[in-house]
Protein backbone atom coordinates (compact mmCIF):
# COMPACT_ATOMS: atom_id res chain seq x y z
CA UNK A 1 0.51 -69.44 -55.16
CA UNK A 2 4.18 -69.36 -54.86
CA UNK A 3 5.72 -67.63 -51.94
CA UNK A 4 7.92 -64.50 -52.62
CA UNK A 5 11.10 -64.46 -49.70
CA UNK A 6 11.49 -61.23 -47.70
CA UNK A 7 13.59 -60.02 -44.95
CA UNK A 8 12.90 -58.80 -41.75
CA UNK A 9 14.51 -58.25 -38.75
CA UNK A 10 13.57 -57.83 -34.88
CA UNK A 11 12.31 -53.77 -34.42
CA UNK A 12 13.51 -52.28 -31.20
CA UNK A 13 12.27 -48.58 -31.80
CA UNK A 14 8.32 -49.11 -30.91
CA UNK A 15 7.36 -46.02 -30.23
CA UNK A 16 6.27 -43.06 -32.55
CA UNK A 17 9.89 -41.12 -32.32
CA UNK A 18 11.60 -44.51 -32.65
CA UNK A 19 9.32 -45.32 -36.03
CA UNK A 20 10.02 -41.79 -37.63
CA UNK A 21 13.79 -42.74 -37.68
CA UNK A 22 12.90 -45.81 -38.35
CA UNK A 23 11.14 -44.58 -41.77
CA UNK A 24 14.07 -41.97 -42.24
CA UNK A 25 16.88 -44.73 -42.44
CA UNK A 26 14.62 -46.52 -45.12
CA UNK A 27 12.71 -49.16 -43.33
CA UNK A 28 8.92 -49.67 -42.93
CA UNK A 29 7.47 -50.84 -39.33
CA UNK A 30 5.52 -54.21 -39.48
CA UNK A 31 4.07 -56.99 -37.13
CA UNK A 32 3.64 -61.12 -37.60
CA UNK A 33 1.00 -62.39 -36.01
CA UNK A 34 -1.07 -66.11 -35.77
CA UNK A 35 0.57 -69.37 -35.61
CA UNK A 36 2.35 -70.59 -32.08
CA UNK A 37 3.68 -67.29 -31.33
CA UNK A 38 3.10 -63.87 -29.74
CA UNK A 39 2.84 -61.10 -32.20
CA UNK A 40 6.41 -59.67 -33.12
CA UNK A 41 7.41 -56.21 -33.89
CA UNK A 42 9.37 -55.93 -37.43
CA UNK A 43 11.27 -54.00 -39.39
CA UNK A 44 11.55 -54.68 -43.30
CA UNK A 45 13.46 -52.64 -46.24
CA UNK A 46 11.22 -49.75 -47.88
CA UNK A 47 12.85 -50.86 -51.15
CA UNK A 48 12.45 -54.46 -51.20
CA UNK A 49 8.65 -54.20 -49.72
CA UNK A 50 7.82 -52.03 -52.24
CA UNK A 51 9.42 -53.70 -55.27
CA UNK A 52 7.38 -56.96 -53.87
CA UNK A 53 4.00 -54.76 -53.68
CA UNK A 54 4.70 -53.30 -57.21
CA UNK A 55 5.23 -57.03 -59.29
CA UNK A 56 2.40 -58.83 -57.08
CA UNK A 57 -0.38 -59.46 -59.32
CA UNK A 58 -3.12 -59.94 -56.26
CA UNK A 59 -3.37 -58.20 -53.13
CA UNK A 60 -3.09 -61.69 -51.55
CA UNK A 61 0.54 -61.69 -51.29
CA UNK A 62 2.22 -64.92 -49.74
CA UNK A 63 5.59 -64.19 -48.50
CA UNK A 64 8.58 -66.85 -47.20
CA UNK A 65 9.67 -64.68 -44.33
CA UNK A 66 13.22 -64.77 -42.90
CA UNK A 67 13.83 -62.86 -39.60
CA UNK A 68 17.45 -61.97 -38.52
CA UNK A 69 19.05 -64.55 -36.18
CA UNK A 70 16.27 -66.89 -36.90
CA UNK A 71 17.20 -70.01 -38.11
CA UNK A 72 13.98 -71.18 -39.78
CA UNK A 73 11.76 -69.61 -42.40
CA UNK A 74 8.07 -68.60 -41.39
CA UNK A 75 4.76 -68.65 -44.10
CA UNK A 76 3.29 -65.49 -43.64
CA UNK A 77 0.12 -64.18 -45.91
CA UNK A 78 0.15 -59.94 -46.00
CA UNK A 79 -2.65 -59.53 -44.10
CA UNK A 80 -2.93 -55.43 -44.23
CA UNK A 81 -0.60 -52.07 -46.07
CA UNK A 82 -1.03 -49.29 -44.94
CA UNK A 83 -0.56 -46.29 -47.35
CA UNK A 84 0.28 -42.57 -46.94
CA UNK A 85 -2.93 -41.05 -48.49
CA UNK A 86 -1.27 -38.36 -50.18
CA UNK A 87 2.10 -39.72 -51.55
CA UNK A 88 0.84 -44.07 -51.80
CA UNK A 89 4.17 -44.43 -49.88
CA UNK A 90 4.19 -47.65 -47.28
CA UNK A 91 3.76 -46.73 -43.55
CA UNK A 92 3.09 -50.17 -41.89
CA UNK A 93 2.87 -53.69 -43.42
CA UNK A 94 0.79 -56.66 -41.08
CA UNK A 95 1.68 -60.25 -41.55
CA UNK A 96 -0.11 -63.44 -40.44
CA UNK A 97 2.00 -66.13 -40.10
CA UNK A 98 0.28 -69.64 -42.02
CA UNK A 99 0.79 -72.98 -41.82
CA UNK A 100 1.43 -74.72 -44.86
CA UNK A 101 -0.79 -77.79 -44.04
CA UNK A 102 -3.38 -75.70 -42.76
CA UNK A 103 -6.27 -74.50 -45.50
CA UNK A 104 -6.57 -70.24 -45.43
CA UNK A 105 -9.76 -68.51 -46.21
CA UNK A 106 -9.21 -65.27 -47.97
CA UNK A 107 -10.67 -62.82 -50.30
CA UNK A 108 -9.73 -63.71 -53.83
CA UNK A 109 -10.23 -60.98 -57.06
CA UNK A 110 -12.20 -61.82 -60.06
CA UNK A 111 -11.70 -61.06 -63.92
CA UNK A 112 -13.59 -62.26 -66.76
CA UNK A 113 -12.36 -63.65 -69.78
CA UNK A 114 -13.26 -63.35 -73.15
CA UNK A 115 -16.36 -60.93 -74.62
CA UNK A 116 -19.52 -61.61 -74.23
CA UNK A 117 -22.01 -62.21 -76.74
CA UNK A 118 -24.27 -59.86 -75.55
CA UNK A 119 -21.61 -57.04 -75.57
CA UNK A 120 -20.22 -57.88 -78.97
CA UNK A 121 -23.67 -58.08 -81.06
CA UNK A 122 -26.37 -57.18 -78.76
CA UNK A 123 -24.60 -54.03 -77.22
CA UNK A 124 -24.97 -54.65 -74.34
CA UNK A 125 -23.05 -53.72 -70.85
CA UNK A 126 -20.69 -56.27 -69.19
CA UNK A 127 -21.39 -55.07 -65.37
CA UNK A 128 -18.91 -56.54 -62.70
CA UNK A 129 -21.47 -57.23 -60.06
CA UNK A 130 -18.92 -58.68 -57.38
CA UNK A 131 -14.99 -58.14 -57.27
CA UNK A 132 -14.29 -60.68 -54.87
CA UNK A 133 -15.24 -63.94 -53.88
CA UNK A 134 -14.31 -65.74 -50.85
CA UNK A 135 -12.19 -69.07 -51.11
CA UNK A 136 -10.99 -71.74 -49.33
CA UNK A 137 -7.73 -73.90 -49.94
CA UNK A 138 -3.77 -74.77 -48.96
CA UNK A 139 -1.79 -72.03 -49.24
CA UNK A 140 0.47 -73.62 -51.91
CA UNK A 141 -3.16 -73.74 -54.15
CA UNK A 142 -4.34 -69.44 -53.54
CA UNK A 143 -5.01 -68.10 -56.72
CA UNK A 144 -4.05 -64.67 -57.48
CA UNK A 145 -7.11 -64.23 -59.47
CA UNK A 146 -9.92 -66.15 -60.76
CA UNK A 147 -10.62 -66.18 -64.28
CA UNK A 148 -14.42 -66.59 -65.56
CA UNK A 149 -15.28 -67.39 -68.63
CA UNK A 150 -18.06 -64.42 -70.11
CA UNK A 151 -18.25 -65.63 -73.79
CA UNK A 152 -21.50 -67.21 -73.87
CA UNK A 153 -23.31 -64.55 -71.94
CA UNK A 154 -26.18 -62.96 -73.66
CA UNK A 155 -27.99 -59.92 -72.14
CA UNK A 156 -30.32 -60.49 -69.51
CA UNK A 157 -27.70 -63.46 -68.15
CA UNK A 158 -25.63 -64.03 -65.16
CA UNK A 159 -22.99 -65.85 -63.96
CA UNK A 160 -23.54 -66.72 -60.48
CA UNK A 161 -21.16 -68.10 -57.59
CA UNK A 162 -22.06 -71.64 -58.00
CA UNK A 163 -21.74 -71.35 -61.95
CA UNK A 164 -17.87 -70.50 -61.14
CA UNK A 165 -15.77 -73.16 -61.64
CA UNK A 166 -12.54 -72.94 -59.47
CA UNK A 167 -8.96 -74.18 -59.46
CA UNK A 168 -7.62 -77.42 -58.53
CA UNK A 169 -7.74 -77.27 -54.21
CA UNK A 170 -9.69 -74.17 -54.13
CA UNK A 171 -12.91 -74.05 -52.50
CA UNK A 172 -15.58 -70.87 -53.19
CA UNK A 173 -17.53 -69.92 -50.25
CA UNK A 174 -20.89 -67.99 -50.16
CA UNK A 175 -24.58 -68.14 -51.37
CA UNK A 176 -24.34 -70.05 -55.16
CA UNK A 177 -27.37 -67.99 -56.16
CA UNK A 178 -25.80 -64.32 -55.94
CA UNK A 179 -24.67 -62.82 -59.05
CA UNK A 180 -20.98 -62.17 -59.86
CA UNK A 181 -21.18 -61.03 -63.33
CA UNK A 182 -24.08 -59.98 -65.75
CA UNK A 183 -24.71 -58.73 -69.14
CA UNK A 184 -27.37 -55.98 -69.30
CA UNK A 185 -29.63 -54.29 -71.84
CA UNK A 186 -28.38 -51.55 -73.57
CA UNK A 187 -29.87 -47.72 -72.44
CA UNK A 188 -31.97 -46.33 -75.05
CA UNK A 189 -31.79 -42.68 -75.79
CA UNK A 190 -35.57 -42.24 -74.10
CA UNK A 191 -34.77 -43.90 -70.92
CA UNK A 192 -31.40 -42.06 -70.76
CA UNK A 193 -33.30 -38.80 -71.30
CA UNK A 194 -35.73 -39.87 -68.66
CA UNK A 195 -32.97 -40.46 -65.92
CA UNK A 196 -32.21 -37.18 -66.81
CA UNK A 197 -35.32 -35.43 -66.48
CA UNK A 198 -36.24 -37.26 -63.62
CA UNK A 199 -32.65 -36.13 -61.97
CA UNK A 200 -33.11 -32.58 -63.09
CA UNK A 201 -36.66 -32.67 -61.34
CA UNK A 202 -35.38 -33.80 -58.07
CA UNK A 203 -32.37 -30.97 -57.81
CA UNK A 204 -35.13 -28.67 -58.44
CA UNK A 205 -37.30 -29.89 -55.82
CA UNK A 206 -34.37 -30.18 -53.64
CA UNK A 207 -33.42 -26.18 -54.53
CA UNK A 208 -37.14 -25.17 -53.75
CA UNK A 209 -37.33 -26.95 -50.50
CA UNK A 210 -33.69 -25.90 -49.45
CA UNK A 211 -35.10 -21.51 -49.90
CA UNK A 212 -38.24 -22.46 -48.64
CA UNK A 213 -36.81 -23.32 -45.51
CA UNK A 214 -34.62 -20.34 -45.58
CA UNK A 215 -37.49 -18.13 -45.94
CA UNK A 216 -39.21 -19.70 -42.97
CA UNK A 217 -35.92 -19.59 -40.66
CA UNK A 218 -35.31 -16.03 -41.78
CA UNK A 219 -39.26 -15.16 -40.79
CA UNK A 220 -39.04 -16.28 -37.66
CA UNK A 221 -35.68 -14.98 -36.89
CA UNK A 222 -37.86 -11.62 -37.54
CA UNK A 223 -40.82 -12.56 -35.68
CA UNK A 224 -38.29 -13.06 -32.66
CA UNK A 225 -36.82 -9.14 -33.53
CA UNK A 226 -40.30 -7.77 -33.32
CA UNK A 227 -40.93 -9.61 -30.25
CA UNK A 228 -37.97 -8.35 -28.73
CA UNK A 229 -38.54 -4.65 -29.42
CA UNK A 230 -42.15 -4.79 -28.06
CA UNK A 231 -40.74 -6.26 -25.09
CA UNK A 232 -38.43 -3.07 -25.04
CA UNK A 233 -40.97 -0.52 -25.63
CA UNK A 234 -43.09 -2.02 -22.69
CA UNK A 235 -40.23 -1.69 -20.56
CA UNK A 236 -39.52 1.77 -21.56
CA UNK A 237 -43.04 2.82 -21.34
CA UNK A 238 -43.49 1.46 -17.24
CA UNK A 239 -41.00 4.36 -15.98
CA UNK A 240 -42.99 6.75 -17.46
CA UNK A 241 -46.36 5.51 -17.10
CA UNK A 242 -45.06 5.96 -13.37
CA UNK A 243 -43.98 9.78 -13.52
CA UNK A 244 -47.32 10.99 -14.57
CA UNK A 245 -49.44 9.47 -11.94
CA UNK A 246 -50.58 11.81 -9.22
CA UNK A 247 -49.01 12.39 -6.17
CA UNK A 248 -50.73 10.91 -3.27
CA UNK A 249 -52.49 14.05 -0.84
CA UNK A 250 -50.85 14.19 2.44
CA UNK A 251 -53.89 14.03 5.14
């Protein structure tokens, strides 16, 4: 993977006033991390982070880092963005310096290529069982992506981890045996309208049980009311149970 060069320079405002402004004069808060050295708070343009983000192809973004006043260029992987939820604008950006002659383990997407047999004249369903697979390699050999081949899958196949065949320097991690893509059978109109029988069933049941247990909460929420107005009555009856007693004869 080549590295994309970014700019940062030495952040000063730490603290959650200081990083409002911070965002207000158009730069994003970030840290470095790893190698030789402490973790170091940053300070990178909104404009230039974001145009980077936009044209990366992977989420595994390596990035030739150049901090203000420092002489020499640090490898840094994006490690971590973190996203306003409501606009997708960038609040904070986490960086972990690399070393070049040091292999990375990372998460690495993957994308099939071609159409499968069993899609194209069985009609069957391509399903995507895992998105990522874990690798192993030199920085200067990540893949964006890795591409596997689907074309000669017929339904009922797989291809598997160990099936995967990866790039020059790359090493894929992880049980060879689990599944990353598959071709499945086709639903038939009778097991379609089964799911949806058997789905309709269960929200019924579910409906059933849910006033059932109504009914019982609001009967003994009554049971408790009649309780409490005997308990009443008795207490209104004692006083004058007590008036109509006889008065005691003097001797």
């Amino acid at each position: 993977m080549k590295s994309v060069p970014l700019t940062a320079y030495p952040r000063t405002l730490t603290r959650r006033g200081g990083t409002k402004k911070l965002r207000a004069a158009g730069r994003i808060p970030a840290v470095i991390y790893g190698g030789k050295t402490k973790p170091q708070n940053l300070e990178v343009d909104r404009k230039a982070l974001e145009d980077l983000i936009h044209h990366s192809v992977s989420e595994n973004v390596l990035v030739d880092l150049s901090v203000d006043k420092e002489s020499a260029k640090r490898l840094a992987l994006v490690q971590e963005v973190q996203h306003l939820a409501l606009t997708g604008k960038v609040l904070h950006i986490d960086l972990h310096e690399i070393s070049e002659t040091e292999t990375v383990t990372v998460m690495v997407p993957v994308e099939p290529s071609g159409e499968a047999v069993g899609v194209k004249t069985g009609g069957g369903v391509l399903e995507h069982v895992l998105f990522k697979v874990k690798v192993r390699c030199l920085p200067k050999d990540l893949p964006e992506q890795i591409y596997v081949d689907v074309t000669n899958l017929e339904i009922g196949k797989a291809v598997h981890i160990g099936d995967i065949q990866p790039p020059p320097g790359v090493e894929i991690l992880g049980d060879k045996h689990i599944s990353v893509l598959a071709v499945a059978a086709p639903i038939t109109e009778a097991e379609e309208a089964a799911t949806e029988a058997a789905l309709a069933s269960t929200t019924e049941v579910e409906m059933i049980k849910e006033k059932k247990e109504e009914g019982e909460a609001g009967s003994a929420d009554k049971d408790k009311d009649k309780d409490k107005d005997k308990e009443k009555d008795k207490e209104k009856a004692a006083p004058k149970a007590e008036e109509k007693k006889p008065a005691e004869k003097k001797k």
